[in-house]
Protein backbone atom coordinates (compact mmCIF):
# COMPACT_ATOMS: atom_id res chain seq x y z
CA UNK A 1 -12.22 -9.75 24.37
CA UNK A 2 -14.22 -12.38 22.31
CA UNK A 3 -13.43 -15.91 22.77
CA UNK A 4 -15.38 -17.82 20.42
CA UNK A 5 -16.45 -16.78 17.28
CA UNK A 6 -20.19 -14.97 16.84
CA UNK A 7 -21.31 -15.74 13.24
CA UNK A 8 -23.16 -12.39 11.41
CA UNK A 9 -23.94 -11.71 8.28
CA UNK A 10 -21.34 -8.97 6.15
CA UNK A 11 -24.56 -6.14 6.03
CA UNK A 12 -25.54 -2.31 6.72
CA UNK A 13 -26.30 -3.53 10.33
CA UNK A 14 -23.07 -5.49 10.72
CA UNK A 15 -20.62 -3.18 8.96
CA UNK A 16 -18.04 -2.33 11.97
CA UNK A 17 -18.15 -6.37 12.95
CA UNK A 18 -16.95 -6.94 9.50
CA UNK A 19 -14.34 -4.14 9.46
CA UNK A 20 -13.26 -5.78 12.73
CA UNK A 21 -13.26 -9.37 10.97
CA UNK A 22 -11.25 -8.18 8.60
CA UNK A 23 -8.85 -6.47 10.75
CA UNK A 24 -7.79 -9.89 12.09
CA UNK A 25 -5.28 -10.30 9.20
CA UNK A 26 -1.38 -8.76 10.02
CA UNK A 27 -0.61 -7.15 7.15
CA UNK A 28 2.20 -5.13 5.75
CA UNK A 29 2.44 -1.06 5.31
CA UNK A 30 3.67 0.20 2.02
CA UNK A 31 3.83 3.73 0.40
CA UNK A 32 2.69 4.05 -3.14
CA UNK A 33 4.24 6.78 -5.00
CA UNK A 34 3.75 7.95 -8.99
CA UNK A 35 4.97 11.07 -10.48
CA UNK A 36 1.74 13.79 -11.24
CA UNK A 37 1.63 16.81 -13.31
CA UNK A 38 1.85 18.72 -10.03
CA UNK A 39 5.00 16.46 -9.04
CA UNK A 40 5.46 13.58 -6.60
CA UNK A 41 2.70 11.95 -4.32
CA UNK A 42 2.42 8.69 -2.77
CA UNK A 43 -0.13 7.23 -0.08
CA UNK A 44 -0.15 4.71 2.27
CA UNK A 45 -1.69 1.48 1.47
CA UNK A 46 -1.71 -2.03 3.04
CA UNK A 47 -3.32 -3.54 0.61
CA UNK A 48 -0.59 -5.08 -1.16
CA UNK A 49 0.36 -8.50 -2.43
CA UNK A 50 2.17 -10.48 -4.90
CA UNK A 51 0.24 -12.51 -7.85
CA UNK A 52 2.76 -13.95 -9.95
CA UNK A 53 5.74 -14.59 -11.00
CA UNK A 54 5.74 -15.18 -14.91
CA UNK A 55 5.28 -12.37 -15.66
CA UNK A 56 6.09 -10.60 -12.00
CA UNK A 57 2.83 -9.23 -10.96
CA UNK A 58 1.99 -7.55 -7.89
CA UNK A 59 -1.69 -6.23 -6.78
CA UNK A 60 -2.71 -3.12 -4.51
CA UNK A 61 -6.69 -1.92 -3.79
CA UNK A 62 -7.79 1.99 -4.18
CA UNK A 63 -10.91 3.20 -2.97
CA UNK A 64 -13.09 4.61 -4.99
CA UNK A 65 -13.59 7.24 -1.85
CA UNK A 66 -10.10 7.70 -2.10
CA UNK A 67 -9.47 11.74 -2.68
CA UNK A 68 -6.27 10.60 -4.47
CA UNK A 69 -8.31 8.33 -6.95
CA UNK A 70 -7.56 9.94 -9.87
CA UNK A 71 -3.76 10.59 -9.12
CA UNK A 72 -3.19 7.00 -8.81
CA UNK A 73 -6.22 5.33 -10.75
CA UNK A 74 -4.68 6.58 -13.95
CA UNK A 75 -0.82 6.04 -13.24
CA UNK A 76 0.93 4.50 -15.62
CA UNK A 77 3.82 3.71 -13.39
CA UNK A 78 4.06 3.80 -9.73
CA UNK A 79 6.21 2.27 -6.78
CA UNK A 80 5.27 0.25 -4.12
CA UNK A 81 7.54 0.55 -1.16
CA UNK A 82 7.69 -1.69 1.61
CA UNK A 83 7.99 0.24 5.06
CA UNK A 84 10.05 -0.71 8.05
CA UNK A 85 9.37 -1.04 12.10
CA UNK A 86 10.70 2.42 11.92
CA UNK A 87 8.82 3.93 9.60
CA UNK A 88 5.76 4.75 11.43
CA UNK A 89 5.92 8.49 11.27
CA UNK A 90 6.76 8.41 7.39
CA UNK A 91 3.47 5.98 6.76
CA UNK A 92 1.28 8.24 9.10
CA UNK A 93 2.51 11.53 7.10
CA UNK A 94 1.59 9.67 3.65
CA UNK A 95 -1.84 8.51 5.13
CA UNK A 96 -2.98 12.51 5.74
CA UNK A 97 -1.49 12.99 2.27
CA UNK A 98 0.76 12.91 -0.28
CA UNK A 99 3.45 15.50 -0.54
CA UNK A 100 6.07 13.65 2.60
CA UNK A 101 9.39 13.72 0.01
CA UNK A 102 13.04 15.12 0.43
CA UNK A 103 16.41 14.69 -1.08
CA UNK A 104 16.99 12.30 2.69
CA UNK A 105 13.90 9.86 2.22
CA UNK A 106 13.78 9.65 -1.52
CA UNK A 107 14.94 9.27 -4.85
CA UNK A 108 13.70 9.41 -8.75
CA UNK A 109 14.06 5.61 -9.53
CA UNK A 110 14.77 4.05 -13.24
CA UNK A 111 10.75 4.47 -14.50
CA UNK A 112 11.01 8.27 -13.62
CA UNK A 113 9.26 7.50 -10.19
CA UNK A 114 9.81 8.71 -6.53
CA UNK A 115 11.38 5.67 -4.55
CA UNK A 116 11.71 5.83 -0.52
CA UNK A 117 15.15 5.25 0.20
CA UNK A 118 15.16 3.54 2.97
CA UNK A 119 12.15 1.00 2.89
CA UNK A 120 12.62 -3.21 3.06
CA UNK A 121 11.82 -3.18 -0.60
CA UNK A 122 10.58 -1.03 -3.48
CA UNK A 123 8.67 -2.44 -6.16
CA UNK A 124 9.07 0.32 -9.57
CA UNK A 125 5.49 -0.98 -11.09
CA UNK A 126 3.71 -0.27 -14.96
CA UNK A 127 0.08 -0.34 -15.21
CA UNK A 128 -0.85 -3.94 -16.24
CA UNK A 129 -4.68 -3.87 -15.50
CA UNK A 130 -7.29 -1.83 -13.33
CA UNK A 131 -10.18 -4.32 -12.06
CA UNK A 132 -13.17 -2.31 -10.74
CA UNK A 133 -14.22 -4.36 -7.45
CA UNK A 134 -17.27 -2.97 -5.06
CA UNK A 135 -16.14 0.08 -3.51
CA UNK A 136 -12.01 -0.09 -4.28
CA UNK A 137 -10.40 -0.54 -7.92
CA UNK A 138 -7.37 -3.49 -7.88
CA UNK A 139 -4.45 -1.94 -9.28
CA UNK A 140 -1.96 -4.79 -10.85
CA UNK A 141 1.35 -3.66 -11.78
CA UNK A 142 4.17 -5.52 -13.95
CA UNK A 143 7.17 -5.12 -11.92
CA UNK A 144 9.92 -3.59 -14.11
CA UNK A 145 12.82 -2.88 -11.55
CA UNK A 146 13.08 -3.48 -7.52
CA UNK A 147 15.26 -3.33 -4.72
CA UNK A 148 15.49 -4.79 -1.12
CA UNK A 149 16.97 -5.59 1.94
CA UNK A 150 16.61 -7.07 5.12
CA UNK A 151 14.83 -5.79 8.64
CA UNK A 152 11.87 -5.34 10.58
CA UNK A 153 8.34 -4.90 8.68
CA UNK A 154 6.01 -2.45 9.54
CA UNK A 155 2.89 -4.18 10.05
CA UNK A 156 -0.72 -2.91 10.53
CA UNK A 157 -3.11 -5.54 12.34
CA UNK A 158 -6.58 -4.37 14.17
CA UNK A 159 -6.51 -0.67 13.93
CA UNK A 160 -3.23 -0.71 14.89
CA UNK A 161 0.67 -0.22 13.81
CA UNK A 162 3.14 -3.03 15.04
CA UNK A 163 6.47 -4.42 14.48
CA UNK A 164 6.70 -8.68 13.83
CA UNK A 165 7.43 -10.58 16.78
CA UNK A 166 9.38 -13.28 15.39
């Protein structure tokens, strides 16, 4: 375990320190979902956050790698939906890919989108703007409709899936 901080430059050479830098910030697990030509798909993303609220505006990253890029880099609407502690198995199965739905875990929600039934909250999205950024595109989405609830997050913090100790 490292105790005090080694500084390093964010290079070629230093690439996996960086990743591991980086990893150092808890965050949250969400599925994004849109409707294709070919039907529903979603992936799991945790790089999600709010940006305002007037107008409600709410930012996820895509990498360019991403062999979904196109399915979601040119959605017009999408969902974001917030996983719970318990939803582990559902965010691994959207992380290999994108075809995890059934009548039990979803639902076609009001902007013609797959919604997960049971996640903490779903956020039914419209295209607002696509920012190219190094090696990901930043997707922000005007939030049209959205529903929640309380419980456990999912959360996703050094490699790793956890629940909040609170």
């Amino acid at each position: 375990m490292m105790i005090t901080p080694v500084p390093f430059r964010p290079d070629a050479e230093h690439m996996r320190l960086y990743r591991n830098a980086l990893g150092q910030f808890a965050t949250g697990v969400t599925v994004v979902t849109t409707m294709t030509d070919q039907g529903p798909t979603g992936m799991t993303v945790n790089s999600f956050t709010s940006v305002s609220l007037t107008p409600p505006l709410v930012l996820w990253c895509l990498s360019d790698r991403s062999h979904r890029y196109d399915l979601f880099c040119n959605a017009q609407t999408y969902v974001l939906n917030v996983l719970h502690s318990g939803q582990y198995d559902l965010a691994m199965a959207f992380a290999k890919d994108g075809g995890h739905f059934t009548e039990d875990n979803s639902e076609i929600g009001a902007l013609g989108v797959p919604v997960l039934r049971d996640a903490l909250a779903s956020f039914e999205c419209r295209l607002h703007e696509t920012v190219p950024a190094g090696d990901h595109s930043i997707i922000l989405g005007q939030v049209a409709h959205l529903r929640y609830r309380d419980g456990d997050p999912l959360v996703f913090h050094g490699g790793h899936f956890g629940t909040f100790a609170g």
